[in-house]
N, C-alpha and C. Protein backbone atom coordinates (compact mmCIF):
# COMPACT_ATOMS: atom_id res chain seq x y z
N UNK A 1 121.64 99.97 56.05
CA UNK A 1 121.08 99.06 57.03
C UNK A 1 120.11 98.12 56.32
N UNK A 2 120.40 96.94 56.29
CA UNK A 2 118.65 96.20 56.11
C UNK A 2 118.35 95.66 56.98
N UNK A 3 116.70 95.48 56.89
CA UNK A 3 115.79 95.97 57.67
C UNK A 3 115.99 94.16 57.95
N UNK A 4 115.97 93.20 57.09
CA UNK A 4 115.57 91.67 57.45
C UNK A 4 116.55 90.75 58.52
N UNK A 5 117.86 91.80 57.72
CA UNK A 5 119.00 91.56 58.91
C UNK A 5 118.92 91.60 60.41
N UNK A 6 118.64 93.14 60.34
CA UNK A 6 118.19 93.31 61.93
C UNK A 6 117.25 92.88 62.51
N UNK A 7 116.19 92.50 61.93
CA UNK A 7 115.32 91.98 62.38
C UNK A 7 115.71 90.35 62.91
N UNK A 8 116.46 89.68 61.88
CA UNK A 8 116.35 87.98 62.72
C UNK A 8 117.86 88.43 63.68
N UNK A 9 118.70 89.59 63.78
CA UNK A 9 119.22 89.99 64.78
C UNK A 9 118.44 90.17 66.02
N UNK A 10 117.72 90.59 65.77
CA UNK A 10 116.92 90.60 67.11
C UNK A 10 115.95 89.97 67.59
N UNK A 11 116.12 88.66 66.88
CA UNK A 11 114.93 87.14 66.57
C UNK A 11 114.23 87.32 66.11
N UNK A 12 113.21 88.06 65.42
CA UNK A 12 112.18 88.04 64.47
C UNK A 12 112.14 87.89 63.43
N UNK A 13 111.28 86.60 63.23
CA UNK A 13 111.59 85.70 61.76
C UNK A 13 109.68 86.40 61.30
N UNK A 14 109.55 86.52 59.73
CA UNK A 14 108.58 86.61 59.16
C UNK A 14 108.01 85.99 58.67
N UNK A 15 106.74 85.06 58.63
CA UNK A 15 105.86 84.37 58.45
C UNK A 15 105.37 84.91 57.03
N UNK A 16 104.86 83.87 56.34
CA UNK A 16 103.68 84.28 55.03
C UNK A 16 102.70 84.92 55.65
N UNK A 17 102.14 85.34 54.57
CA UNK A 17 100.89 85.75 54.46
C UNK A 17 99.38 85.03 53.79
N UNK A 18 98.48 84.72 54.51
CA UNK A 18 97.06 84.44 54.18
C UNK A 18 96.68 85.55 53.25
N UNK A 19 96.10 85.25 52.04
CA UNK A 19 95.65 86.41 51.05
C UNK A 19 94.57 86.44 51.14
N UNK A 20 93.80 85.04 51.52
CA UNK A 20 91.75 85.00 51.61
C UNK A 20 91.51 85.73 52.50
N UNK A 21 90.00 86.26 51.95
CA UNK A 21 89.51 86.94 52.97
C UNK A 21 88.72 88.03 51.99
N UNK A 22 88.63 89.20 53.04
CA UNK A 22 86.93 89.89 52.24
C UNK A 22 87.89 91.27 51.39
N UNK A 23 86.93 92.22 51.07
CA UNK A 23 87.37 93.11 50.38
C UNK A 23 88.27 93.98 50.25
N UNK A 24 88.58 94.22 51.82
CA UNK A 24 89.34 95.07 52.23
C UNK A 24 90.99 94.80 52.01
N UNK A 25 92.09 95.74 51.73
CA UNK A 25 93.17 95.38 51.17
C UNK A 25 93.95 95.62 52.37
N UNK A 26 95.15 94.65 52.54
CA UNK A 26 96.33 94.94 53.37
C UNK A 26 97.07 96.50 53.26
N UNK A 27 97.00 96.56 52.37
CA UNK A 27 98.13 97.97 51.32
C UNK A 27 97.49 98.66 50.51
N UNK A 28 97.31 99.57 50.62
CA UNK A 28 96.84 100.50 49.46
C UNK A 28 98.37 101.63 48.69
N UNK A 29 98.43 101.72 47.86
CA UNK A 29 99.50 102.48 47.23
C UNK A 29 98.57 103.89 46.44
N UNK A 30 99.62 104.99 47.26
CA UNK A 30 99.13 106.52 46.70
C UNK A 30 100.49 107.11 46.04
N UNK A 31 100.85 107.13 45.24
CA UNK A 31 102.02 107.47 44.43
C UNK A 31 103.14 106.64 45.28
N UNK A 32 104.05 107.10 46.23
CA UNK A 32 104.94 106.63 46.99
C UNK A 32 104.66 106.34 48.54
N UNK A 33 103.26 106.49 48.82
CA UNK A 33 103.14 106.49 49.99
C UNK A 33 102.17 105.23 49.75
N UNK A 34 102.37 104.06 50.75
CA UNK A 34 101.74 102.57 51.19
C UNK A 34 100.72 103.47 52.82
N UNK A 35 99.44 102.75 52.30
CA UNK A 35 98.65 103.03 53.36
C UNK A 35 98.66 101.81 54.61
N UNK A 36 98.79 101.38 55.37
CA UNK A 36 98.50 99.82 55.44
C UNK A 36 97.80 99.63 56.81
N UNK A 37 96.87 98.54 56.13
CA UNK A 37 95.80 98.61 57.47
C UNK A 37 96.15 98.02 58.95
N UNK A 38 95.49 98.15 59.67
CA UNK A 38 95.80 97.48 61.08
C UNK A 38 96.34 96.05 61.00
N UNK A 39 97.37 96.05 61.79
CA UNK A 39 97.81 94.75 62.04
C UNK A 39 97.34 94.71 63.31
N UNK A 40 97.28 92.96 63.54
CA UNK A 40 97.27 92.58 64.49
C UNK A 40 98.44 91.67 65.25
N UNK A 41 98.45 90.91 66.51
CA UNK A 41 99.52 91.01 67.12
C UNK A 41 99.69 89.09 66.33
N UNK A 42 100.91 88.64 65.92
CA UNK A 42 100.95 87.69 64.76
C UNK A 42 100.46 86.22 65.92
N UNK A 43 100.44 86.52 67.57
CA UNK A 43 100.74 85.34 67.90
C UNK A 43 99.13 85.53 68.48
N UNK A 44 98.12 86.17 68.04
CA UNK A 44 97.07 86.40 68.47
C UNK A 44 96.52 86.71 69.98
N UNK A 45 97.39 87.23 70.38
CA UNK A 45 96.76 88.18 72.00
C UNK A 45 95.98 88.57 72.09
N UNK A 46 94.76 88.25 72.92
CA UNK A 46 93.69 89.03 73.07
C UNK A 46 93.55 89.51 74.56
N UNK A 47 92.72 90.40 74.76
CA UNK A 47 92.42 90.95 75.74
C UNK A 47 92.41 92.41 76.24
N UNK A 48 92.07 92.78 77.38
CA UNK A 48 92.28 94.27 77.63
C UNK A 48 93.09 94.54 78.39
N UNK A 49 94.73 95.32 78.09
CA UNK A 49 95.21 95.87 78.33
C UNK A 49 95.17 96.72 79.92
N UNK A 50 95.46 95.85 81.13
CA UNK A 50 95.32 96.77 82.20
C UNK A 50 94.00 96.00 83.16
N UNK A 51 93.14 95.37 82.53
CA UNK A 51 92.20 94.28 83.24
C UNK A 51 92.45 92.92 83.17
N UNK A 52 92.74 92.44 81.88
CA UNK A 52 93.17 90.99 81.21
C UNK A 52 94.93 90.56 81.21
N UNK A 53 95.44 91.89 80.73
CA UNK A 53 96.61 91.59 80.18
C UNK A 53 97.53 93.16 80.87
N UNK A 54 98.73 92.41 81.63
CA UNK A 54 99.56 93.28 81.95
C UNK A 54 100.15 94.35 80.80
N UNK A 55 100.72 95.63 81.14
CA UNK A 55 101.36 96.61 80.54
C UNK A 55 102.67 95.70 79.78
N UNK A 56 103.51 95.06 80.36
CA UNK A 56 104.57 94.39 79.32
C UNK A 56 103.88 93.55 78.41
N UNK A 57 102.55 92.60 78.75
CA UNK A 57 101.54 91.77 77.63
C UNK A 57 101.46 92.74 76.51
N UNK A 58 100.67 93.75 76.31
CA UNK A 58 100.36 94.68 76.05
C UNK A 58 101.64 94.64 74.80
N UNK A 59 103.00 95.20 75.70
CA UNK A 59 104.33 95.81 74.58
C UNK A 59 104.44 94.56 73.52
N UNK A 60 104.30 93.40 74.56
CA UNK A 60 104.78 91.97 73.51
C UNK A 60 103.72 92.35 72.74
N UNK A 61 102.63 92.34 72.51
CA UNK A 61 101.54 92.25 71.24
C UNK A 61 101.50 93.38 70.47
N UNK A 62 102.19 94.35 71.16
CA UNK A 62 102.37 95.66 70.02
C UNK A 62 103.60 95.27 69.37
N UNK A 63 104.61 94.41 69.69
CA UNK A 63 105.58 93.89 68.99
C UNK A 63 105.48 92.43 67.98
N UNK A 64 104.41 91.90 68.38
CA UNK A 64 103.98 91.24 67.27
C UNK A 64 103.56 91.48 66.14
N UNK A 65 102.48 92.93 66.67
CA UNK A 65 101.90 94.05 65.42
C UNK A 65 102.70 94.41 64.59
N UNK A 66 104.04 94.71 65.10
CA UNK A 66 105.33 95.35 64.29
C UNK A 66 105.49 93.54 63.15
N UNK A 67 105.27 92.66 63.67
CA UNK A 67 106.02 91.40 63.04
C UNK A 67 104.92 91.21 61.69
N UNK A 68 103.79 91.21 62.57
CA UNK A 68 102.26 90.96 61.20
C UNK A 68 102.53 92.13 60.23
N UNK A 69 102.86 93.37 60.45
CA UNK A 69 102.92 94.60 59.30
C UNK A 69 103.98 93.61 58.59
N UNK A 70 105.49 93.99 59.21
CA UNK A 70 106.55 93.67 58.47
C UNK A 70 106.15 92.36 57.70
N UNK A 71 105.46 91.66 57.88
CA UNK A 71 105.42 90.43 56.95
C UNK A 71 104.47 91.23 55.77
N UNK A 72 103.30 91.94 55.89
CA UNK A 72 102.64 92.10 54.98
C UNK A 72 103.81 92.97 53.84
N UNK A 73 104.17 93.99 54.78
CA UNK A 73 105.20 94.67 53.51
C UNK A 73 106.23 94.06 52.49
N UNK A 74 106.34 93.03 53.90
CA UNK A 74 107.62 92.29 52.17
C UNK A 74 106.61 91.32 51.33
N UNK A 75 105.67 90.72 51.99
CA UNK A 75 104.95 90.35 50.84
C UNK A 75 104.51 91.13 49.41
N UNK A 76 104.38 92.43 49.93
CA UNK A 76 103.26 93.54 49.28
C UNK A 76 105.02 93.82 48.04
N UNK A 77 105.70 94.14 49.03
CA UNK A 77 106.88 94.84 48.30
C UNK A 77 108.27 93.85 47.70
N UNK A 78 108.39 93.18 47.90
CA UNK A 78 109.07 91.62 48.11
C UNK A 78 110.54 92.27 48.67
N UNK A 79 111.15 93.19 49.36
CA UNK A 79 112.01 93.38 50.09
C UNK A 79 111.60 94.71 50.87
N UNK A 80 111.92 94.89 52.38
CA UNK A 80 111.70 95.71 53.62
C UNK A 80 112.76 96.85 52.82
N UNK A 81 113.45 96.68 52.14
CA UNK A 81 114.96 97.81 51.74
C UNK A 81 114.41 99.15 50.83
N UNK A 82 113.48 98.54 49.89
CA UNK A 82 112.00 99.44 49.71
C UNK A 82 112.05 100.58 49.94
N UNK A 83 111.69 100.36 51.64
CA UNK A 83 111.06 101.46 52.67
C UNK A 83 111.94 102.55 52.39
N UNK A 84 111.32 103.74 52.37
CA UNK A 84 112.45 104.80 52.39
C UNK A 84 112.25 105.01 53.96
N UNK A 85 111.34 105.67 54.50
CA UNK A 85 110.79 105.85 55.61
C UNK A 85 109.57 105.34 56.10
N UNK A 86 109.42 105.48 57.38
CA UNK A 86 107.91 105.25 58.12
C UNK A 86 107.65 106.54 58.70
N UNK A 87 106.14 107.18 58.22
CA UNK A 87 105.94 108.64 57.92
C UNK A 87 104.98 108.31 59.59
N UNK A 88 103.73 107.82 59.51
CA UNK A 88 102.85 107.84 60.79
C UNK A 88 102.40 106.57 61.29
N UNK A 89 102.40 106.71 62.60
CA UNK A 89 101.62 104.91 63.12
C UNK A 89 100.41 105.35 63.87
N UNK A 90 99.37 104.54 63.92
CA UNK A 90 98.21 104.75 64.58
C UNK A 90 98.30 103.33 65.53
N UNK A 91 98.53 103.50 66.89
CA UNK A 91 98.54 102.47 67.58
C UNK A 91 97.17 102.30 68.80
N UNK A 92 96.08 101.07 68.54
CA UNK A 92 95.21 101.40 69.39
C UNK A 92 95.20 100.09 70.08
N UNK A 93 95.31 100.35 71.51
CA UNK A 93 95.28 99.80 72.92
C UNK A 93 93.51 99.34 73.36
N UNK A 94 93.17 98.18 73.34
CA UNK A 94 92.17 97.38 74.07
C UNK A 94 92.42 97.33 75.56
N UNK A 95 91.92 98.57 76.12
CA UNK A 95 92.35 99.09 77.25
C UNK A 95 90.77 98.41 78.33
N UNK A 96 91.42 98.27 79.30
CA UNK A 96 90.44 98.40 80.50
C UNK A 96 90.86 98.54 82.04
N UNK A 97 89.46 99.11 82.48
CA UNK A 97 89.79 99.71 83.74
C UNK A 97 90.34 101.43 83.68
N UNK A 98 91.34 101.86 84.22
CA UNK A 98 91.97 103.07 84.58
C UNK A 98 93.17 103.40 83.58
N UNK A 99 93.17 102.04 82.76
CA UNK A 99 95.20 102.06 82.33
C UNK A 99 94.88 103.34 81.11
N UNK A 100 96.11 103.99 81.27
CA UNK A 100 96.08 105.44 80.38
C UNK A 100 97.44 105.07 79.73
N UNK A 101 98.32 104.23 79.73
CA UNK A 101 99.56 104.09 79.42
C UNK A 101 99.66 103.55 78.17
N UNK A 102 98.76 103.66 76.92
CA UNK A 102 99.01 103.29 75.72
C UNK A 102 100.55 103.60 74.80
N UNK A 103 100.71 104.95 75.04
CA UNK A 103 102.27 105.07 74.61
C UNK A 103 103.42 104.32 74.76
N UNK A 104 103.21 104.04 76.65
CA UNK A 104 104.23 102.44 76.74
C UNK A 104 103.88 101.27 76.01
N UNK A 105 102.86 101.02 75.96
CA UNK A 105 102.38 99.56 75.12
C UNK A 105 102.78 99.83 73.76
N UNK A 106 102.28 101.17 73.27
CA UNK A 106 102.60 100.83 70.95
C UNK A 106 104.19 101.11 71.09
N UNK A 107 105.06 101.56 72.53
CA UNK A 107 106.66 101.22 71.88
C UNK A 107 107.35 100.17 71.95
N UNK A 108 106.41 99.24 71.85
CA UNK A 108 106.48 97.86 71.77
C UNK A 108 106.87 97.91 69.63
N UNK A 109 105.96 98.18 69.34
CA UNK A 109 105.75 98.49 68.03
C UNK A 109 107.20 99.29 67.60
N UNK A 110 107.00 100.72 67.89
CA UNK A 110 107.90 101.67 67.51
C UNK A 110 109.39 101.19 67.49
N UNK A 111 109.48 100.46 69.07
CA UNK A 111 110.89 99.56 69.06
C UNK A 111 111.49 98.41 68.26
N UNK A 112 110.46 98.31 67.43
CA UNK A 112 110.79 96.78 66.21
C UNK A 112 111.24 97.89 65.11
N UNK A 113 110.59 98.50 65.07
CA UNK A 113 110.43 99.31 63.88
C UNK A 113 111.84 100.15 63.94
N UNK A 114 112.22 100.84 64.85
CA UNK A 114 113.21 101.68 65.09
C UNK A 114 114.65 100.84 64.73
N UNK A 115 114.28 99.57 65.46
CA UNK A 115 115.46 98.30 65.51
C UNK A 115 115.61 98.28 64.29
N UNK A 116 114.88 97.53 63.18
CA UNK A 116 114.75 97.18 61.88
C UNK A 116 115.47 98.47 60.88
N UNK A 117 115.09 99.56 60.68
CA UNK A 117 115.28 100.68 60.02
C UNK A 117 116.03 101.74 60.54
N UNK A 118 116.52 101.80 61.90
CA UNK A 118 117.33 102.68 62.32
C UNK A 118 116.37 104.16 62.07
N UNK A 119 117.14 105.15 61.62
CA UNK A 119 117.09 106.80 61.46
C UNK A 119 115.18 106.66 60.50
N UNK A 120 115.90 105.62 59.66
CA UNK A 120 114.29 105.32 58.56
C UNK A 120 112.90 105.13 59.39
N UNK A 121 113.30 104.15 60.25
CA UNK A 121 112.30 104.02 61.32
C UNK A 121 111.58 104.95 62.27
N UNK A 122 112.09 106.12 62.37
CA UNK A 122 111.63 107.08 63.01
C UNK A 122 109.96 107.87 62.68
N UNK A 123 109.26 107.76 63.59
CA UNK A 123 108.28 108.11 62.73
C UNK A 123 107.06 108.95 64.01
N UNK A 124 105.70 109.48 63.29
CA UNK A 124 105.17 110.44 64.13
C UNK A 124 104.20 109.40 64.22
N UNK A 125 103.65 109.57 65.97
CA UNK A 125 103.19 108.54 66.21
C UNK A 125 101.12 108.86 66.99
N UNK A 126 100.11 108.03 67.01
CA UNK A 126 99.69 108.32 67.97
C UNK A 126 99.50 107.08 68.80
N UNK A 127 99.34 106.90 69.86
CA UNK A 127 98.77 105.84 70.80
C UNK A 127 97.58 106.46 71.15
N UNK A 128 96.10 105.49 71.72
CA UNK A 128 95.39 105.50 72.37
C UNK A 128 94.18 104.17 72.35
N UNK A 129 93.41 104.46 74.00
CA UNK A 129 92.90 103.08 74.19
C UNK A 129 91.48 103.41 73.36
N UNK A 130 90.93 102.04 73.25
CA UNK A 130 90.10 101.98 72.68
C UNK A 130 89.21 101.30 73.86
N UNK A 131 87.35 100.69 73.43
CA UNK A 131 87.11 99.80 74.10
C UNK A 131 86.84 98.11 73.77
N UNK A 132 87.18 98.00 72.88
CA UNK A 132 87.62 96.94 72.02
C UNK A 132 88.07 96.97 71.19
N UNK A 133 88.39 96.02 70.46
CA UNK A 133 89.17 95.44 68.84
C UNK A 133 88.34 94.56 68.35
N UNK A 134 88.35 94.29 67.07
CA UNK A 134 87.77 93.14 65.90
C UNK A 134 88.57 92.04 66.81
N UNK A 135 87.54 90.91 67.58
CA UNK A 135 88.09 89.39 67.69
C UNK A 135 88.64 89.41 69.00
N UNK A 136 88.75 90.98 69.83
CA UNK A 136 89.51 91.40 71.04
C UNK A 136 90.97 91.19 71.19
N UNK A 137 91.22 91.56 69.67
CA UNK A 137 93.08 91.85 70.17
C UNK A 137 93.33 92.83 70.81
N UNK A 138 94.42 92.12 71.93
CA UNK A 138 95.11 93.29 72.43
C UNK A 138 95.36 94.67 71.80
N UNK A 139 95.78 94.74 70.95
CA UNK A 139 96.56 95.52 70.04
C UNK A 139 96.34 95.89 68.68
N UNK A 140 95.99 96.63 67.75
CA UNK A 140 96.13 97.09 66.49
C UNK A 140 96.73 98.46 66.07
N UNK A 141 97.43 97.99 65.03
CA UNK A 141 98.58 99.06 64.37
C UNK A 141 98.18 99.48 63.30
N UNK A 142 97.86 100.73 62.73
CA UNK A 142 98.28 100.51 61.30
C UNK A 142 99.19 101.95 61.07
N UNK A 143 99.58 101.93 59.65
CA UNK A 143 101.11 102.89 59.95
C UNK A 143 100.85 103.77 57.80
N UNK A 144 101.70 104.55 58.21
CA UNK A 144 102.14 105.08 56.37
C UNK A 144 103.59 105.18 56.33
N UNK A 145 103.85 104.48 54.87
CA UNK A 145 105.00 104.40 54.88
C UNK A 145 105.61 105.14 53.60
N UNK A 146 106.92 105.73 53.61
CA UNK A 146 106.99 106.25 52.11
C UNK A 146 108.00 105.13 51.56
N UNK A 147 107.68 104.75 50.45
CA UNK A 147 108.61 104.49 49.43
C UNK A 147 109.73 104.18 48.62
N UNK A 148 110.50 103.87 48.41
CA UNK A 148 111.32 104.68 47.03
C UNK A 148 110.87 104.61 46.04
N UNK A 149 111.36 105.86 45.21
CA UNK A 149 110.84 105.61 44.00
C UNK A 149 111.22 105.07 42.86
């Protein structure tokens, strides 16, 4: 399967990457395992989840999250084919009010990801809300991925 295929199969085209900025790294590499920090949603959604922004708002910006990672990785890696697997995702929801439904919102995420990589894509997940984000995105992801070697 590749991953770039399916992806503009299912319309998602990948953007560059901005490299400026402060200390902190997109990617960290631990033998075969890529750490990679929170993405955010690429078309910049902000708001809270359930006060601001409906439950489908919500999935679209966890599916953007999936678009901002995937761009950093092929930057980081210069092809998605790389990936052996996606090991864990940390998906956190800018929730307000009552909404408890973060799991529906990051398979916004999980569903790009699953699309893109098939069986590879499968991965252990958590969702939960937060009470904000850096800048008030909707949405931030960050995930571990293994490798090849």
């Amino acid at each position: 399967m590749n991953a770039e295929r399916e992806l503009a199969r299912i319309g998602i085209k990948l953007d560059g990457i901005d490299h400026s900025g402060c200390g902190v790294v997109p990617v960290r590499r631990c033998g075969d395992m890529l750490f990679v920090s929170a993405s955010y949603p690429a078309d910049k959604t902000r708001g809270r989840v359930g006060a601001d922004l409906t439950e489908e708002e919500g999935y679209e910006a966890a599916r953007m999250c999936a678009t901002s990672m995937l761009a950093i990785l092929k930057d980081y890696l210069g092809d998605l084919d790389k990936i052996e697997e996606w090991v864990k995702v940390l998906g956190l929801v800018n929730s307000g009010g009552c909404f408890d439904r973060m799991p529906k919102v990051i398979n916004g995420f999980s569903d790009v990801i699953v699309s893109a990589f098939g069986a590879k894509g499968r991965h252990a997940r958590s969702a939960m809300g937060t009470a904000n984000h850096e800048s008030g995105y909707a949405v931030a992801v960050d995930a571990i991925v293994r490798i090849k070697s």
